[in-house]
Protein backbone atom coordinates (compact mmCIF):
# COMPACT_ATOMS: atom_id res chain seq x y z
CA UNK A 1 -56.24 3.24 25.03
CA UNK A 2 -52.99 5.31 23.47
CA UNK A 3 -56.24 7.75 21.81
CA UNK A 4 -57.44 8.25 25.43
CA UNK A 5 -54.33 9.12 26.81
CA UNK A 6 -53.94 11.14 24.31
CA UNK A 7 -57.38 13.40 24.19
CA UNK A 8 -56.48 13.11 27.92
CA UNK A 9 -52.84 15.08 27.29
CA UNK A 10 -54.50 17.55 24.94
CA UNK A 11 -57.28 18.61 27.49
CA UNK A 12 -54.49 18.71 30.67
CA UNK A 13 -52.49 20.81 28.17
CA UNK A 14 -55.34 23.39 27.32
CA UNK A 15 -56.59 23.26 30.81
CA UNK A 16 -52.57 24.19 32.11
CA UNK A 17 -52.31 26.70 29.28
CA UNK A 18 -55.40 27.99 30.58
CA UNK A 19 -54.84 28.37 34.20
CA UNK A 20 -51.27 29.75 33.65
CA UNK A 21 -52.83 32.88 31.69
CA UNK A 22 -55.96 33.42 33.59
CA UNK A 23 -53.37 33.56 37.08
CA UNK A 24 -52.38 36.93 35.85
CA UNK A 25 -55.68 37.87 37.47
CA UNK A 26 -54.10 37.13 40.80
CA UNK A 27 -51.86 40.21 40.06
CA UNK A 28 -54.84 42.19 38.96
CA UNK A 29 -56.57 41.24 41.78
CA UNK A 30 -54.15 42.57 44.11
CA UNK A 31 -53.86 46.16 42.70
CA UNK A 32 -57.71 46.40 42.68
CA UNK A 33 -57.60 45.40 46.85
CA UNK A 34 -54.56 47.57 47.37
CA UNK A 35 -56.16 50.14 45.06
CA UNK A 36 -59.19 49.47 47.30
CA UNK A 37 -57.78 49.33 50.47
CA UNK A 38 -55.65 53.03 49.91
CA UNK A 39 -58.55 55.16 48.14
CA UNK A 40 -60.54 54.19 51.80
CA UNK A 41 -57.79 55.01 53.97
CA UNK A 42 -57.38 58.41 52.26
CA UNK A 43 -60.44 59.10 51.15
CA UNK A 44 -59.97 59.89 47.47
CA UNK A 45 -62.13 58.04 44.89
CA UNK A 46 -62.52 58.78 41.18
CA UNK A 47 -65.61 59.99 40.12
CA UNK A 48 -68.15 57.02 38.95
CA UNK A 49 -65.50 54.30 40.17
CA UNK A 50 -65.93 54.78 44.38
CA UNK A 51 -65.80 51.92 46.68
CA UNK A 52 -68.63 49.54 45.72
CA UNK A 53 -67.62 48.92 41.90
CA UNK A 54 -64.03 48.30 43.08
CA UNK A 55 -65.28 46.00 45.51
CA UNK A 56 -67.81 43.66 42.72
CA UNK A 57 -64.36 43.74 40.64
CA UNK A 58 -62.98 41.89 43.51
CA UNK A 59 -65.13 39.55 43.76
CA UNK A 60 -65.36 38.88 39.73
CA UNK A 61 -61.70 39.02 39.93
CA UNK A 62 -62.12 35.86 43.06
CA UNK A 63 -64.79 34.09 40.76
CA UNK A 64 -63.03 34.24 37.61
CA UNK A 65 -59.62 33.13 39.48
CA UNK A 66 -61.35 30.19 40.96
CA UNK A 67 -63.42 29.25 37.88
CA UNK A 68 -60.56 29.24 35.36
CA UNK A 69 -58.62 27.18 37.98
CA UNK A 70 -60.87 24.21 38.95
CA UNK A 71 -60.70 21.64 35.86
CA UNK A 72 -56.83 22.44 35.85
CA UNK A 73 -56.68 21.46 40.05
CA UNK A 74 -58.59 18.72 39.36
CA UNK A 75 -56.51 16.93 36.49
CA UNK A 76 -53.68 18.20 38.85
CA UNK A 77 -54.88 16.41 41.74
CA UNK A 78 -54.79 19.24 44.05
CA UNK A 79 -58.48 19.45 45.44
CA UNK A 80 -59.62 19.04 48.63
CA UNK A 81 -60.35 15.47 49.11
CA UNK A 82 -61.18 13.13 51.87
CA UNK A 83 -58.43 10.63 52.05
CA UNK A 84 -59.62 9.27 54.92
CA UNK A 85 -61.40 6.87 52.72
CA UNK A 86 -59.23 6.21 49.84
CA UNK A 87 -55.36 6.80 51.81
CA UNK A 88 -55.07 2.92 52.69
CA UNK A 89 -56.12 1.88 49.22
CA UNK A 90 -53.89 0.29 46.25
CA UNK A 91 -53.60 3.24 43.37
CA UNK A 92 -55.73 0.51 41.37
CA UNK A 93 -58.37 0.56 44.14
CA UNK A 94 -58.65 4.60 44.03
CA UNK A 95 -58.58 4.28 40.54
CA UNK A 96 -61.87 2.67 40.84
CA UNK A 97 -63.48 4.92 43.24
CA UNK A 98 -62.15 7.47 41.59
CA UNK A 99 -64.29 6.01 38.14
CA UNK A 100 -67.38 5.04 40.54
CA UNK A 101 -66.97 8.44 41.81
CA UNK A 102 -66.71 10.31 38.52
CA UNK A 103 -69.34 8.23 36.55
CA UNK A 104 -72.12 8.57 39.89
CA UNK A 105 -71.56 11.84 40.63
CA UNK A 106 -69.36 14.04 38.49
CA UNK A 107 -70.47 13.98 35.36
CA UNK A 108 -74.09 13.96 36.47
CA UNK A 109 -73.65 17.07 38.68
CA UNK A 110 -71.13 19.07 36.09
CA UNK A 111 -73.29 18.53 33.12
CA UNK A 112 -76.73 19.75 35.11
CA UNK A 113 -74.84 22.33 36.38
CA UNK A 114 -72.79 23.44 33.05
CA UNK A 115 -76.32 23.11 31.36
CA UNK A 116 -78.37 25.97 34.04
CA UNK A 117 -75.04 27.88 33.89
CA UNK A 118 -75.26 28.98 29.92
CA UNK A 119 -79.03 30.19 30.57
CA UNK A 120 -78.23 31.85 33.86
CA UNK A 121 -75.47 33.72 31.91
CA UNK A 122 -77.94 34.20 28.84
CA UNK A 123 -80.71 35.53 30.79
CA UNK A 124 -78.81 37.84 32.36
CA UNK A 125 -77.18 39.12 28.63
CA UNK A 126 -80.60 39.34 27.01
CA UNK A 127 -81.81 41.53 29.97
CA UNK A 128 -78.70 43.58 29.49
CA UNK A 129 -78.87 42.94 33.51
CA UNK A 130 -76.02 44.81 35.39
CA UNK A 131 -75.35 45.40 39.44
CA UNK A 132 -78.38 46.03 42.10
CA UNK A 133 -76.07 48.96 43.48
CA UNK A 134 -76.82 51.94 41.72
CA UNK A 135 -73.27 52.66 41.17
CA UNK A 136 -72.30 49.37 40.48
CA UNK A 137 -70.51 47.27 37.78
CA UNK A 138 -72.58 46.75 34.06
CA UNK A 139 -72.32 44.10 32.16
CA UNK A 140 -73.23 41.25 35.02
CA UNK A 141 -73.24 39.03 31.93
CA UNK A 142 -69.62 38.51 31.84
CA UNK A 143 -69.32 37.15 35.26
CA UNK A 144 -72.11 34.83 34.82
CA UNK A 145 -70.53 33.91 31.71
CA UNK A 146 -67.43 32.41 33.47
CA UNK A 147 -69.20 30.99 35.46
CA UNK A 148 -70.61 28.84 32.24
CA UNK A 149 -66.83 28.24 31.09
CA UNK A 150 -65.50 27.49 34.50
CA UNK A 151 -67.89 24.94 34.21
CA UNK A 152 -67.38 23.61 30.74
CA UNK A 153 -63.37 23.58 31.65
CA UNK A 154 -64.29 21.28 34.52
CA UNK A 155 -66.55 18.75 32.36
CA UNK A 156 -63.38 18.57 30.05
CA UNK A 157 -61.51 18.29 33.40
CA UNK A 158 -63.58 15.20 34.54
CA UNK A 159 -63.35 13.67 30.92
CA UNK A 160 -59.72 13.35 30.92
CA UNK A 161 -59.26 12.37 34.82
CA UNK A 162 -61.32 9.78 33.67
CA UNK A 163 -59.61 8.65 30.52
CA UNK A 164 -56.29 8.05 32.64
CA UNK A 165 -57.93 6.09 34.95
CA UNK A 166 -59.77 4.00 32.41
CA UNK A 167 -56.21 3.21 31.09
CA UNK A 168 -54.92 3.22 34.41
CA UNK A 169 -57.07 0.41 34.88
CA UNK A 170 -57.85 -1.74 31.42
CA UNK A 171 -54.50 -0.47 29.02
CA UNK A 172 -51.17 -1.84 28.70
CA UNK A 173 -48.80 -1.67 31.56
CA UNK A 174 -46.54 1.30 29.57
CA UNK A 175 -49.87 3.30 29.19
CA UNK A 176 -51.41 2.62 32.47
CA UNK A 177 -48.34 4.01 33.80
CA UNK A 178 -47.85 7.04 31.77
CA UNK A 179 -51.67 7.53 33.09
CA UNK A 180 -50.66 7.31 36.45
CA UNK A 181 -52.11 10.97 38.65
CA UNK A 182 -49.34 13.68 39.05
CA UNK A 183 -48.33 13.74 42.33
CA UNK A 184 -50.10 16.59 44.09
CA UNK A 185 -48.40 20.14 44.19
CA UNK A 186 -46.09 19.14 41.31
């Protein structure tokens, strides 16, 4: 149990170290709109970077933001959830949904997905594919690519959610507690 809890510390580490540098991007992502936003208003654009590549690095900007953050919200506890289900329950009792939950549908759904993710993204970098606007971004490959490690940082996110609550639920009462969830927002 003490080796579970501590994989699961190593991958809530990574994940945290992780999401702290990819939320630069937010800042990034807010010079590109404002960038956006003020070459509209008056009308200047550099040449071969105009309004429609500014606008697909906006939305890589959103995709990568979200991707890189998802395995850390979820070992965080800070996904959307319905609690109308689980809020009277014991912690013990949403530990075991939250296993049931995990083992049914998590793992099955992140590993399909993680698996068409890496030949989506490969696909696209063997046919050197790039944006259907004919001024638009190259590369499309690195997009779809995050999308594959977004993906992979989730399936490590769903492995260590459920390593705590497998202690949470079997280990010793100093471990299960230690494996207790963060509260949320903290």
């Amino acid at each position: 149990m003490r080796a579970l809890l501590s994989v699961s510390d190593a991958i809530d580490y990574a994940l945290g170290r992780i999401a702290y540098v990819f939320g630069w991007l937010f800042l990034v992502l807010v010079a590109v709109i404002c960038w956006d936003i003020l070459t509209r208003k008056i009308g200047f654009q550099l040449p071969g970077f105009g309004s429609t590549p500014v606008q697909e690095l906006e939305w890589h900007l959103h995709g990568m933001l979200f991707l890189f953050w998802l395995g850390y919200a979820y070992i965080r506890n800070v996904h959307v959830r319905i609690d109308v289900f689980t809020g009277h329950k014991t912690p013990r009792q949403q530990a075991k949904l939250e296993v049931f939950g995990i083992l049914i549908f998590a793992i099955p759904y992140s590993l399909v997905a993680t698996y068409y993710a890496f030949f989506f993204a490969e696909v696209s970098f063997l046919q050197n594919e790039s944006s259907d606007a004919p001024n638009g971004l190259s590369n499309r490959w690195l997009i779809k690519s995050c999308l594959f490690l977004g993906l992979v940082l989730l399936d490590f996110a769903v492995a260590s959610v459920l390593f705590r609550k497998l202690v949470m639920l079997f280990g010793p009462p100093d471990l299960a507690a230690r494996a207790a969830p963060p509260v949320a927002g903290h």
